[in-house]
N, C-alpha and C. Protein backbone atom coordinates (compact mmCIF):
# COMPACT_ATOMS: atom_id res chain seq x y z
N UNK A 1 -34.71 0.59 66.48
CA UNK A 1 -34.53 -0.56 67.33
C UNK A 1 -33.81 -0.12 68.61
N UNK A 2 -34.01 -0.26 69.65
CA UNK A 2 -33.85 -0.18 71.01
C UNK A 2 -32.40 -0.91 71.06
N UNK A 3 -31.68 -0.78 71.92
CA UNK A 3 -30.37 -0.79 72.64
C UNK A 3 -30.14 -2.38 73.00
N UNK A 4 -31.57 -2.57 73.72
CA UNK A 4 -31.25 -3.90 74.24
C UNK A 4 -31.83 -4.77 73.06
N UNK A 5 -32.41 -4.30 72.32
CA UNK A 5 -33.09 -5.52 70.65
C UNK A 5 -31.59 -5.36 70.54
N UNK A 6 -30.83 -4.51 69.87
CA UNK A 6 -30.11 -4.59 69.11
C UNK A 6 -29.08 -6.06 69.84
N UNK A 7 -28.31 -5.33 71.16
CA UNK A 7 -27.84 -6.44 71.35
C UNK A 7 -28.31 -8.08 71.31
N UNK A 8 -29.71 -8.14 71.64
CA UNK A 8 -30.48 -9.71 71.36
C UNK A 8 -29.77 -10.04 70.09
N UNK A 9 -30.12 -8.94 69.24
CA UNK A 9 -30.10 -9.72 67.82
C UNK A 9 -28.62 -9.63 67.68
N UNK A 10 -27.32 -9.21 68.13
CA UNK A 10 -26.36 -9.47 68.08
C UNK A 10 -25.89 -10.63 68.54
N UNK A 11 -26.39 -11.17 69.99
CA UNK A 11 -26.06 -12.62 70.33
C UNK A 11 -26.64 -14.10 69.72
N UNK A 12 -27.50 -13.19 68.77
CA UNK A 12 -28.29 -14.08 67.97
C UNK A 12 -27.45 -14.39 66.71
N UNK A 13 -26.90 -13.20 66.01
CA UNK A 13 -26.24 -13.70 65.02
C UNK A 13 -25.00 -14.28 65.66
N UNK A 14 -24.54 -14.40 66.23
CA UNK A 14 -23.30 -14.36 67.12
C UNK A 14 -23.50 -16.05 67.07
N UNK A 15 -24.36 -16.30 67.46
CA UNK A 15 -24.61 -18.21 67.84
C UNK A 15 -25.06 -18.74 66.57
N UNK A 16 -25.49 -18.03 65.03
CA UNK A 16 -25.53 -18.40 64.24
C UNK A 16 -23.92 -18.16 63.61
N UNK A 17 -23.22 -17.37 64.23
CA UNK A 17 -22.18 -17.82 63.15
C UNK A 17 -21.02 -18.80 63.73
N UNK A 18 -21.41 -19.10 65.20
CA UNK A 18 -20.87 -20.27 65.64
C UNK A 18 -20.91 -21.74 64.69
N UNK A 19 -21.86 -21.56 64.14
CA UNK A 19 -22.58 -23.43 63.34
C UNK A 19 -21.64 -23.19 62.23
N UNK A 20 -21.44 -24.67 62.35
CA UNK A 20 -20.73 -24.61 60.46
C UNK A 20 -21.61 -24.81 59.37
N UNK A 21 -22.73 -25.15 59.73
CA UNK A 21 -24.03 -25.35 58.70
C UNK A 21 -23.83 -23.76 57.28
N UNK A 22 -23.21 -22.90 58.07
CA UNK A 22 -23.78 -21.73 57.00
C UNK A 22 -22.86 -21.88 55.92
N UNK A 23 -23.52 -21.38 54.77
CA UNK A 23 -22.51 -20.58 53.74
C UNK A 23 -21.65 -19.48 54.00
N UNK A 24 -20.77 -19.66 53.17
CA UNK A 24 -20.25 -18.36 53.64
C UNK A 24 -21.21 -16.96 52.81
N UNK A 25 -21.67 -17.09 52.10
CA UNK A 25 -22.75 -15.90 51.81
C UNK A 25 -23.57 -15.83 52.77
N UNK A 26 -24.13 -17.04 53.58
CA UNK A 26 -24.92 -16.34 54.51
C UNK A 26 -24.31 -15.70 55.53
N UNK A 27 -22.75 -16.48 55.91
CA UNK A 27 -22.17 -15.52 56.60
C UNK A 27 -21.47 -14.31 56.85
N UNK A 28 -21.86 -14.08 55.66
CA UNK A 28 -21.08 -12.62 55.27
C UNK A 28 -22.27 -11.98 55.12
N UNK A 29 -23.44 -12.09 54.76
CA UNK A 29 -24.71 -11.29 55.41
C UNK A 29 -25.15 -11.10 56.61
N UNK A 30 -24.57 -12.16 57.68
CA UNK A 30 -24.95 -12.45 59.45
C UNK A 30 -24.13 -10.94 59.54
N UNK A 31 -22.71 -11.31 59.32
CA UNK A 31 -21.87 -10.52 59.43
C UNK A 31 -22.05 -9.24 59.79
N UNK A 32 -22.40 -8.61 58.12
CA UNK A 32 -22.50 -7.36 58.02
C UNK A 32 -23.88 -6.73 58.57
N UNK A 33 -24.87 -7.91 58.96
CA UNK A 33 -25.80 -7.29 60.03
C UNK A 33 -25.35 -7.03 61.22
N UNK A 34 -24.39 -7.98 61.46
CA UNK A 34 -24.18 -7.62 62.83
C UNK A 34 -23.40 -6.50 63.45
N UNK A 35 -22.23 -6.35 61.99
CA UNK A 35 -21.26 -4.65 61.97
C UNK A 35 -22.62 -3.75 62.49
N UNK A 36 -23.53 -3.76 61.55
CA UNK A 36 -24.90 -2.79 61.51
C UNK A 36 -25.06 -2.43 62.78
N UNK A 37 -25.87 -3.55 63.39
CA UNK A 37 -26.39 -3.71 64.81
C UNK A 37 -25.43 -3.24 65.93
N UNK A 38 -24.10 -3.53 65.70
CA UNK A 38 -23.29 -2.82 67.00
C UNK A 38 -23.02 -1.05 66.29
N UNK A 39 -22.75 -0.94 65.40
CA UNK A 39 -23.08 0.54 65.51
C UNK A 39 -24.20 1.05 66.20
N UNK A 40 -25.59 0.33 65.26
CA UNK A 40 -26.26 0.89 66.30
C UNK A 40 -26.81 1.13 67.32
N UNK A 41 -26.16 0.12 68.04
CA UNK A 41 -25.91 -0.01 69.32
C UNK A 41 -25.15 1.02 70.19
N UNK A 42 -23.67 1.02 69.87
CA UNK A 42 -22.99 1.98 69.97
C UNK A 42 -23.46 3.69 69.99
N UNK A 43 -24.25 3.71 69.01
CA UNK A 43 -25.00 5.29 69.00
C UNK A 43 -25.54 5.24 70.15
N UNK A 44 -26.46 4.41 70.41
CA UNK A 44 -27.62 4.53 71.17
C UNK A 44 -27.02 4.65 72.60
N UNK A 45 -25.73 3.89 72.95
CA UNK A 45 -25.63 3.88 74.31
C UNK A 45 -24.41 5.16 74.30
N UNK A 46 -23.85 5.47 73.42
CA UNK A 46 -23.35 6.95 73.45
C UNK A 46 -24.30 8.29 73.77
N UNK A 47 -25.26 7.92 72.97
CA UNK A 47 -26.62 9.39 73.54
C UNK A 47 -27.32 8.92 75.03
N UNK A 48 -26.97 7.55 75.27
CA UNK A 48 -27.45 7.63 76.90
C UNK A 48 -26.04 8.23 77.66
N UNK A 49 -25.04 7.84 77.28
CA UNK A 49 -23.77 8.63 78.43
C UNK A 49 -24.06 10.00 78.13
N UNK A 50 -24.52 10.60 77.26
CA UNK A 50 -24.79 11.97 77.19
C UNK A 50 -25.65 12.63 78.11
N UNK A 51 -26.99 11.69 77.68
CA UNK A 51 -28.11 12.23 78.53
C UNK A 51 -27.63 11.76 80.09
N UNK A 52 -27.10 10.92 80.37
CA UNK A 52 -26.52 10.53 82.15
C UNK A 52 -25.68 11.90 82.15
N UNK A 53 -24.87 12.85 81.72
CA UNK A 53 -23.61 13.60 82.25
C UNK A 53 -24.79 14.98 81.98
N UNK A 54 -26.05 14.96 81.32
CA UNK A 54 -26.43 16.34 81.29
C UNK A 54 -27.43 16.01 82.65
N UNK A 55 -27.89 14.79 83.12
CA UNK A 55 -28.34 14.82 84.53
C UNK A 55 -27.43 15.09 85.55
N UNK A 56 -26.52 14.78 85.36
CA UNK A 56 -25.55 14.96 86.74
C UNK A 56 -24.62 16.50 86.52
N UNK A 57 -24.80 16.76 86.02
CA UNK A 57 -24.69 18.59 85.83
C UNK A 57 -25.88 19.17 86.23
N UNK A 58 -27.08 18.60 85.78
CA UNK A 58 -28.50 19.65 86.73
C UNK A 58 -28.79 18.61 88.34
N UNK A 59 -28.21 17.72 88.69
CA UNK A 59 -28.21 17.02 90.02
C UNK A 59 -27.10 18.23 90.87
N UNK A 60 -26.15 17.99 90.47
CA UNK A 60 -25.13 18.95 91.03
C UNK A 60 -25.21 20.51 90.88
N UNK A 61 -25.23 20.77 89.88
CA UNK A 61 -25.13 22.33 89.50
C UNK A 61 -23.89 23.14 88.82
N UNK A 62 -23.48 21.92 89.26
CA UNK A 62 -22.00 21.96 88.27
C UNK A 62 -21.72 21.19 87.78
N UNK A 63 -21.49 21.30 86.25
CA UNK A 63 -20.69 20.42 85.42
C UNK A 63 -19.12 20.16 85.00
N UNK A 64 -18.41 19.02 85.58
CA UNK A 64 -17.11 19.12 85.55
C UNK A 64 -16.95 17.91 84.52
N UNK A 65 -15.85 17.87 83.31
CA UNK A 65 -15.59 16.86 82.43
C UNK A 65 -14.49 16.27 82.98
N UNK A 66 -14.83 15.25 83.09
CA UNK A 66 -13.70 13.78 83.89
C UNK A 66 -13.45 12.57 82.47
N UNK A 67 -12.13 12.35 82.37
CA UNK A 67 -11.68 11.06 81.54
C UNK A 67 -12.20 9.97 82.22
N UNK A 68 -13.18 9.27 81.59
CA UNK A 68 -13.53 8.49 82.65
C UNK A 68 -13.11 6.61 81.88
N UNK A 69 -12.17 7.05 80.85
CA UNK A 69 -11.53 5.80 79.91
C UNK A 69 -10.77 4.80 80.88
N UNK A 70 -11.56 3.79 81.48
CA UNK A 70 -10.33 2.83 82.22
C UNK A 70 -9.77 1.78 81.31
N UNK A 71 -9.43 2.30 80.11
CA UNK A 71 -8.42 1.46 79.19
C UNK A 71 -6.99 1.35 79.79
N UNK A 72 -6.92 2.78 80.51
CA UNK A 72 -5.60 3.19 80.73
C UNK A 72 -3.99 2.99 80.02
């Protein structure tokens, strides 16, 4: 599943677990799909910052590693 499905289906469970209609079994299955889905989400847009920093090392010719965490 693609980067941007994944997130769909994250804002999807996301507005299903807004309703009070559910069980809590169903919501503890929304749930743990949705843990799922942001991992794999997370992978996916981690191997794109990868593949972006191995382009801009063959754009440049040099590769320099920068903290680029604005958590600070």
């Amino acid at each position: 599943m693609t980067f941007e499905k994944n997130l769909e289906r994250l804002e999807q469970i996301a507005s299903s677990l807004d309703r009070d209609e559910l069980s809590l079994e169903q919501a503890l299955t929304l749930f743990e799909e949705g843990i799922a889905k942001l991992k794999a989400a997370s992978a996916e847009l981690a191997k794109a910052e990868g593949r972006v920093a191995k382009l801009v090392e063959k754009a440049e010719g040099v590769f320099e590693v920068e903290d680029t965490d604005d958590r600070g």
